[in-house]
C-alpha atoms as a PDB file:
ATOM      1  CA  UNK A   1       0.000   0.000   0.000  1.00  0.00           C
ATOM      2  CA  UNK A   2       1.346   3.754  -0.649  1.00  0.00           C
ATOM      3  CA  UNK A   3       0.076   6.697   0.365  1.00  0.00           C
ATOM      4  CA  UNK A   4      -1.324   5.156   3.338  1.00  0.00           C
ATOM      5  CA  UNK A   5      -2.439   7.544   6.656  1.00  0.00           C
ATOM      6  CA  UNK A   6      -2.461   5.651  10.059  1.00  0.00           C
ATOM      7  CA  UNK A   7      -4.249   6.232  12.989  1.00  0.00           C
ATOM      8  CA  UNK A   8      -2.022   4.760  15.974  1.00  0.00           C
ATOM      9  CA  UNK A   9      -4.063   4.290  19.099  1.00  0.00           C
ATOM     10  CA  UNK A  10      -1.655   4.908  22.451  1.00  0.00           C
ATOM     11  CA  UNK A  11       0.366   6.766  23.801  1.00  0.00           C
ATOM     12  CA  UNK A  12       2.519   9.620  21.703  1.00  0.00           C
ATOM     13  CA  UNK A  13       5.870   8.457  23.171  1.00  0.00           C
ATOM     14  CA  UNK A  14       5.205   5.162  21.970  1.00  0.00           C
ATOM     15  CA  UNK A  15       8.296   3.479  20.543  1.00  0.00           C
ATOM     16  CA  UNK A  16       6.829   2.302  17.605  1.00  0.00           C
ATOM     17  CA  UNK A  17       4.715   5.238  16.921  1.00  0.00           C
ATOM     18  CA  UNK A  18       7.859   7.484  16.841  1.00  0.00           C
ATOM     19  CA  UNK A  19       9.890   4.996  14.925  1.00  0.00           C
ATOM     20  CA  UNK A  20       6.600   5.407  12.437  1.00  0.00           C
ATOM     21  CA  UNK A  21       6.909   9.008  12.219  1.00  0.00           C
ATOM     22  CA  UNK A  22      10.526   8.842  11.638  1.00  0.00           C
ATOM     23  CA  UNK A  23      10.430   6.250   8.724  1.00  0.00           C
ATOM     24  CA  UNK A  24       8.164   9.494   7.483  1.00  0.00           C
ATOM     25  CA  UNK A  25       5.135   7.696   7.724  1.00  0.00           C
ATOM     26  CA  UNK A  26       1.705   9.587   7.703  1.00  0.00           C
ATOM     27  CA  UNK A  27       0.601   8.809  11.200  1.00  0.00           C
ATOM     28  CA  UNK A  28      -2.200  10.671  14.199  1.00  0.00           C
ATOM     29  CA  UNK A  29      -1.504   9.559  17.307  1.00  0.00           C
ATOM     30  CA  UNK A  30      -4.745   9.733  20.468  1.00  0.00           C
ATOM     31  CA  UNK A  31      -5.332   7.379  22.834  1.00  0.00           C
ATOM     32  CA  UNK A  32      -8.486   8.666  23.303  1.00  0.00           C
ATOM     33  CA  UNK A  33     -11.821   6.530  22.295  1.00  0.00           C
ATOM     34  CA  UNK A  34     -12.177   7.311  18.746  1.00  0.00           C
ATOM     35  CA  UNK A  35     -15.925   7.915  17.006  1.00  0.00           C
ATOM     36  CA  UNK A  36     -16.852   6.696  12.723  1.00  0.00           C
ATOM     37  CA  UNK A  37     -17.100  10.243  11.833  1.00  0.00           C
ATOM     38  CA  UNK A  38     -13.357  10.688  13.036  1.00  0.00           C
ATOM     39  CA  UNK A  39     -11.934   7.975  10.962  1.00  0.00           C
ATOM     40  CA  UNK A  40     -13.771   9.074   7.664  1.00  0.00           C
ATOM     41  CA  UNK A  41     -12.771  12.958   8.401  1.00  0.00           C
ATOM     42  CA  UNK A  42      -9.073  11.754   8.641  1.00  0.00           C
ATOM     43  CA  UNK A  43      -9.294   9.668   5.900  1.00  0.00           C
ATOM     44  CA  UNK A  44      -7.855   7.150   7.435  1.00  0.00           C
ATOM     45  CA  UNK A  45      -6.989   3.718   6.124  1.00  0.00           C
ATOM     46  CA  UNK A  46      -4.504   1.692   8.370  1.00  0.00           C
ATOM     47  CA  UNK A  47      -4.957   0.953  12.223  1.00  0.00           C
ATOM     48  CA  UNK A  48      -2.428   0.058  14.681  1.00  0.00           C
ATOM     49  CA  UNK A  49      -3.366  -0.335  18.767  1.00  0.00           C
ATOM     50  CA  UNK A  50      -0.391  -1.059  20.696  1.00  0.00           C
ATOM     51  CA  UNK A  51      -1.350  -0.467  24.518  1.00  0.00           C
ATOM     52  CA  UNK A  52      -4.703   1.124  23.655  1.00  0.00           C
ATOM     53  CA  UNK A  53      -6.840   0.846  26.726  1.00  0.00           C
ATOM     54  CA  UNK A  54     -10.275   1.329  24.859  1.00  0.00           C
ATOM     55  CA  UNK A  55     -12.199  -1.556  23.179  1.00  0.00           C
ATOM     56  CA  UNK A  56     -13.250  -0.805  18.962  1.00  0.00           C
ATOM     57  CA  UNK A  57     -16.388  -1.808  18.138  1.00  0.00           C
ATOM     58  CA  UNK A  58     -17.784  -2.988  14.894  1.00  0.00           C
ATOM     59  CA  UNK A  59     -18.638  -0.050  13.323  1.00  0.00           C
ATOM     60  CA  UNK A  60     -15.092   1.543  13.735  1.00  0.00           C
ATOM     61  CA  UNK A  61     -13.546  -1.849  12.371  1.00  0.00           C
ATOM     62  CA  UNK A  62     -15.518  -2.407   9.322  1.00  0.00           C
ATOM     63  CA  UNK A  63     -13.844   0.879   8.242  1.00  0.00           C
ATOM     64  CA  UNK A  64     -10.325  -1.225   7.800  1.00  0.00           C
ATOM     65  CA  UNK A  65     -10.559  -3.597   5.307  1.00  0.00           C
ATOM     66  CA  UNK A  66      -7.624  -6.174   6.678  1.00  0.00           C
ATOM     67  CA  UNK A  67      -5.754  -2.846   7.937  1.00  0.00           C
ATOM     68  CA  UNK A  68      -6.458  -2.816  11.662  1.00  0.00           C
ATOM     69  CA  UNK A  69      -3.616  -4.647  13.888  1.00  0.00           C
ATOM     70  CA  UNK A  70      -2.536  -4.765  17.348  1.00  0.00           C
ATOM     71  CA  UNK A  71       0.556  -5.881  18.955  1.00  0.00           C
ATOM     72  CA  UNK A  72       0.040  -7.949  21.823  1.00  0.00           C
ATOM     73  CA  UNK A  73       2.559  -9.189  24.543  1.00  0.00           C
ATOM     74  CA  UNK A  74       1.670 -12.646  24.780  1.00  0.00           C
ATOM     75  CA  UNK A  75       2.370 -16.040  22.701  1.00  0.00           C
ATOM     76  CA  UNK A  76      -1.891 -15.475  21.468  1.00  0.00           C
ATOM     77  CA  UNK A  77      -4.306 -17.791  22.029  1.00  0.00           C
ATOM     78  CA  UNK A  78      -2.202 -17.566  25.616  1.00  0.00           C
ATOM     79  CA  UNK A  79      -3.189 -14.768  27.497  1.00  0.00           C
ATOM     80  CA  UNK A  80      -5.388 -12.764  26.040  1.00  0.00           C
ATOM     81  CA  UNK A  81      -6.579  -9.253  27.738  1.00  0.00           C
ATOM     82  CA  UNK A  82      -5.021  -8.080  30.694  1.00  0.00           C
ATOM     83  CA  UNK A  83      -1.654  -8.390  32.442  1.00  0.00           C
ATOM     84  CA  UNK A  84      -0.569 -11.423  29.701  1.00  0.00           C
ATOM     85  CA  UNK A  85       3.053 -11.498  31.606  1.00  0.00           C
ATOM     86  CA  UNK A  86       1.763 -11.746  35.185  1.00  0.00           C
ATOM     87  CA  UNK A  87      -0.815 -14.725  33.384  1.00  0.00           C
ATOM     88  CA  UNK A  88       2.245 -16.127  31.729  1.00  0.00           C
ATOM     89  CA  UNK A  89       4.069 -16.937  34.791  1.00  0.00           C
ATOM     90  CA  UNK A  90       1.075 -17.713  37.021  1.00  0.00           C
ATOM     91  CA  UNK A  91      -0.443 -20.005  34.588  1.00  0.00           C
ATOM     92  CA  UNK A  92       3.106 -21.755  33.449  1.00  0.00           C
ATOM     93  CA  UNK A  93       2.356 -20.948  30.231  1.00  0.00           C
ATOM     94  CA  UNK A  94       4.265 -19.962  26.593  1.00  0.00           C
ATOM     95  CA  UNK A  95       5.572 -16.664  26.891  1.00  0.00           C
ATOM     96  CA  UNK A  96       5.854 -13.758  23.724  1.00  0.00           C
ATOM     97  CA  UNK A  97       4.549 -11.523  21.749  1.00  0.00           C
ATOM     98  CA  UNK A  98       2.067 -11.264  18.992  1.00  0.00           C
ATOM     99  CA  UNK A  99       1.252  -8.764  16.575  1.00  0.00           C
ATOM    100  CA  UNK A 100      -2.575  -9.751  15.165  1.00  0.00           C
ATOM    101  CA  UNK A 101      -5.207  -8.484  13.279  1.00  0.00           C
ATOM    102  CA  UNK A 102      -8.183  -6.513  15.373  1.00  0.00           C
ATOM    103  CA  UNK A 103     -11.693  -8.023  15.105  1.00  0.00           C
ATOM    104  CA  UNK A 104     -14.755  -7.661  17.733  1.00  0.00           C
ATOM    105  CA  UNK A 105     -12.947  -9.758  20.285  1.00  0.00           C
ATOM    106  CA  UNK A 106     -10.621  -9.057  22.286  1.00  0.00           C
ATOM    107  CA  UNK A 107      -7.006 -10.328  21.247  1.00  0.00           C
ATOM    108  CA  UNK A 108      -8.786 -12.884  19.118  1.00  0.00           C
ATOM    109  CA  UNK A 109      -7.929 -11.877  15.334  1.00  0.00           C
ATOM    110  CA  UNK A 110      -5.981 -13.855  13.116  1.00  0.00           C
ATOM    111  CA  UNK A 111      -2.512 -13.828  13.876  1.00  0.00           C
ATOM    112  CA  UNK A 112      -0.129 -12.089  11.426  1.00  0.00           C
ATOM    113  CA  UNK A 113       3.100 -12.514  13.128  1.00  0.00           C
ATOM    114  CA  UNK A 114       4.423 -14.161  16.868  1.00  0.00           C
ATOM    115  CA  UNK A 115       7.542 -15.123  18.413  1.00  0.00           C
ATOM    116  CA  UNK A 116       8.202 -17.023  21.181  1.00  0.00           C
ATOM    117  CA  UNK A 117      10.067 -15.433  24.323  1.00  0.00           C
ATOM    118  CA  UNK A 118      13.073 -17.573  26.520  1.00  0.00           C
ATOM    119  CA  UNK A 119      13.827 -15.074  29.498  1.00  0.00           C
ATOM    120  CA  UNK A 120      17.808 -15.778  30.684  1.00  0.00           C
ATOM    121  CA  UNK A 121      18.784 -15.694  33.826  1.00  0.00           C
ATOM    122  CA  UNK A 122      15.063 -16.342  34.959  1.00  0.00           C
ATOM    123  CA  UNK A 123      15.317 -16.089  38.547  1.00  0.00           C
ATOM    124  CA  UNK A 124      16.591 -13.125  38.597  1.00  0.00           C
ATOM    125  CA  UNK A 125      14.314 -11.632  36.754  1.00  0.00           C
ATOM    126  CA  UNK A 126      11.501  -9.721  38.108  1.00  0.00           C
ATOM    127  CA  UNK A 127       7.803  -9.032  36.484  1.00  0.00           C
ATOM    128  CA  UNK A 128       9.047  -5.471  35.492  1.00  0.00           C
ATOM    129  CA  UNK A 129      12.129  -6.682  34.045  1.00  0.00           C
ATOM    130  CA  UNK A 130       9.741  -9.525  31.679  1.00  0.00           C
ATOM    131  CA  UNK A 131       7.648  -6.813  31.016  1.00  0.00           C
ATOM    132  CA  UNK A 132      10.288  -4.576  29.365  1.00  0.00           C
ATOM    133  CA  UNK A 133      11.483  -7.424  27.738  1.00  0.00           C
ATOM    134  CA  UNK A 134       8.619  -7.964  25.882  1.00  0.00           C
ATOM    135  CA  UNK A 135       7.946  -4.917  24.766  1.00  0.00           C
ATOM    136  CA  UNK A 136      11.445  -4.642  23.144  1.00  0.00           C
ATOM    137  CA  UNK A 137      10.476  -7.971  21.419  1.00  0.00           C
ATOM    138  CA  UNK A 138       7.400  -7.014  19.941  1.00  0.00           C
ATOM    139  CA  UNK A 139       8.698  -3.805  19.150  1.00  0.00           C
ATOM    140  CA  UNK A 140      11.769  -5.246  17.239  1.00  0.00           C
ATOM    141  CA  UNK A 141       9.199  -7.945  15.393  1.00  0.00           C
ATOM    142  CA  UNK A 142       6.640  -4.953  14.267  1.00  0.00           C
ATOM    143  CA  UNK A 143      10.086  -3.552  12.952  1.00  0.00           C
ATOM    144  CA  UNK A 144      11.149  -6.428  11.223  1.00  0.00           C
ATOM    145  CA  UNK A 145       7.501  -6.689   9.520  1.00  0.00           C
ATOM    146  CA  UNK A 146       6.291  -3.648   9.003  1.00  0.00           C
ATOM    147  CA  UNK A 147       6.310  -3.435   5.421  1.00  0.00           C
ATOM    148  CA  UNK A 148       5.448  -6.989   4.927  1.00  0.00           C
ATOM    149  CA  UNK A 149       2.418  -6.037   7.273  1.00  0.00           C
ATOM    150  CA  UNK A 150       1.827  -2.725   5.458  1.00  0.00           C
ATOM    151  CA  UNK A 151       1.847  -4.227   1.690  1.00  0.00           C
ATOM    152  CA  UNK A 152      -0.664  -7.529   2.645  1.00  0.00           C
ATOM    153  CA  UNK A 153       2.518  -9.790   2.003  1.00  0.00           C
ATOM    154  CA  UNK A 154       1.864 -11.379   5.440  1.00  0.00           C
ATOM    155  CA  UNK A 155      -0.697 -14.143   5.208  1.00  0.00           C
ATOM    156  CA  UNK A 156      -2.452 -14.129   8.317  1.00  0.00           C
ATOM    157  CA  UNK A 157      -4.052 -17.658  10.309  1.00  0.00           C
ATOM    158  CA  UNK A 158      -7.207 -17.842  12.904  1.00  0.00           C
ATOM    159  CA  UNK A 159      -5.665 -18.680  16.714  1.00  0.00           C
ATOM    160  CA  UNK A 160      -5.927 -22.514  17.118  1.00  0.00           C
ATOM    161  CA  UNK A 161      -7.805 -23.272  20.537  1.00  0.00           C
ATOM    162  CA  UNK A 162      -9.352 -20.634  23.036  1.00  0.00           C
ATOM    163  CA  UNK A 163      -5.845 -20.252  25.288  1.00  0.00           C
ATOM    164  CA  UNK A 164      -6.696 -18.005  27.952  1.00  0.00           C
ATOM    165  CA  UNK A 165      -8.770 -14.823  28.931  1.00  0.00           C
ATOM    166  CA  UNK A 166      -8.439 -12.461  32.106  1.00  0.00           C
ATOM    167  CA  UNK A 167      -9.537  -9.239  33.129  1.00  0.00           C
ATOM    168  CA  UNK A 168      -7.950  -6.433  34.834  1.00  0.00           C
ATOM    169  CA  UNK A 169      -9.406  -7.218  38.807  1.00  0.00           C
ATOM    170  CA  UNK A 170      -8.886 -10.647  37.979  1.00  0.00           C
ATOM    171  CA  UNK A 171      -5.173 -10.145  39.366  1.00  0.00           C
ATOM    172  CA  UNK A 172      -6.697  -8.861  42.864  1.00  0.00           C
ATOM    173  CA  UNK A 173      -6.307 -12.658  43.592  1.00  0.00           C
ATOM    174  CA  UNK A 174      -2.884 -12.811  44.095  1.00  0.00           C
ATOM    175  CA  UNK A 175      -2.579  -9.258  45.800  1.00  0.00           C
ATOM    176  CA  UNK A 176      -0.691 -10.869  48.229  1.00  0.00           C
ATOM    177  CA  UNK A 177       1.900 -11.988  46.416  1.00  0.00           C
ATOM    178  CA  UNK A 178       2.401  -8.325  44.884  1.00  0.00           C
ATOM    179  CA  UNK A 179       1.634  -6.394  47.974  1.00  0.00           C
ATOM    180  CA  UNK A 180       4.974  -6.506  48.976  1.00  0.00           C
ATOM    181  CA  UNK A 181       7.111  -5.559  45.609  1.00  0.00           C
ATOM    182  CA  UNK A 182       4.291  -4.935  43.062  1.00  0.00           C
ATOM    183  CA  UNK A 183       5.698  -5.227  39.581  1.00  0.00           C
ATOM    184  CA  UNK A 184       9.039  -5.824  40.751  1.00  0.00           C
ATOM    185  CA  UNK A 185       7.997  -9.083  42.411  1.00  0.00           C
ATOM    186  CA  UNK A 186      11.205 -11.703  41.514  1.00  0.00           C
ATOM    187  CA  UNK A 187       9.360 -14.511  39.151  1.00  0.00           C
ATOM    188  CA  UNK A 188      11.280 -17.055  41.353  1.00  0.00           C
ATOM    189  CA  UNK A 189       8.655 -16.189  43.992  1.00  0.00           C
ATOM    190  CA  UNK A 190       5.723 -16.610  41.590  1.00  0.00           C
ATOM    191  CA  UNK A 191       7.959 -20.276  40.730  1.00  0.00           C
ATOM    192  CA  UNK A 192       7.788 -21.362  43.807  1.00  0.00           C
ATOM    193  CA  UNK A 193       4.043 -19.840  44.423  1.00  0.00           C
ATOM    194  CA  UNK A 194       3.311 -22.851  41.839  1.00  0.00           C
ATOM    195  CA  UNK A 195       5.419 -25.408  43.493  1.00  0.00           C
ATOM    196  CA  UNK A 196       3.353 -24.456  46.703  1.00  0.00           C
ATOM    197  CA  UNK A 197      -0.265 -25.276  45.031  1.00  0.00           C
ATOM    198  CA  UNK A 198       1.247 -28.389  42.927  1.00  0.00           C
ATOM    199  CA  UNK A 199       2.669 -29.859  46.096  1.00  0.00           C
END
């Protein structure tokens, strides 16, 4: 695609959405819920949510034809919605990062790209420092892509199974594993957290 104007939903000192800018694409930033009419007045026609806190509905989807993507920090159908690295670690399941297509779900569209993440050094590492990681992995793969993604060159594939699904309060669970460090919480306490319900 050429000529192609993007609305990125998040923040404007986004990685990626600077990185976009500097390429010298044609990009709005807003992280601010986002109506039809403002779409068509923009004349929008490529979508990218990366840490966009509202849910799209239909109406603002059917506007991107196969143009609306989001880039998720989870190995998707694993983890879907909220915290995905907290889930990843709680749950014992894959860790990395996904960048998808957006339908009325959420974190259910086909997948375009994913990677899998291996943390080093794992027990040392804290839920901050996985966190960071992440990003800087799905950041690096929407690099690597980007123009695969932007000219339809990347066959995309439906998720295979239903994974997982949490919502934000859903953590308040294990508040007392956090209350002490928060994100910074070593994952070799969470480890052992499991070993303690498996035993």
């Amino acid at each position: 695609m050429s000529n192609i104007k993007i609305l990125f939903l998040g923040s404007n000192d986004n990685p990626v959405y600077n990185w976009l800018t500097n390429k010298g694409e044609k990009v709005l930033c807003t992280e601010n819920t986002i109506s039809e009419d403002f779409v068509l007045d923009h004349k929008f026609n490529f979508l990218i949510s990366y840490g966009y806190r509202h849910v799209l509905k239909k109406n603002i989807l059917s506007l991107f034809k196969k143009t609306s993507i989001n880039l998720h920090i989870s190995y998707l159908p694993h983890n879907k919605g909220a915290d995905p690295n907290f889930w990843s670690f709680i749950e014992n399941s894959p860790k990395g990062v996904t960048i998808h297509r957006l339908d009325e779900g959420i974190d259910t569209g086909e997948i375009l790209v994913q990677k899998k993440v291996l943390f080093k050094d794992i027990e040392q590492q804290t839920l901050s420092t996985t966190y960071e990681i992440l990003h800087d992995k799905i950041q690096s793969l929407f690099y690597e892509n980007w123009n695969s993604i932007k000219n339809r060159r990347i066959k995309s594939f439906p998720q295979k199974g239903f994974g997982s699904f949490h919502k934000m309060k859903d953590v308040s669970k294990y508040d007392f594993l956090l209350k002490k460090d928060g994100w910074n919480t070593r994952i070799k306490d969470i480890i052992d957290l499991n070993l303690t319900y498996e035993n």
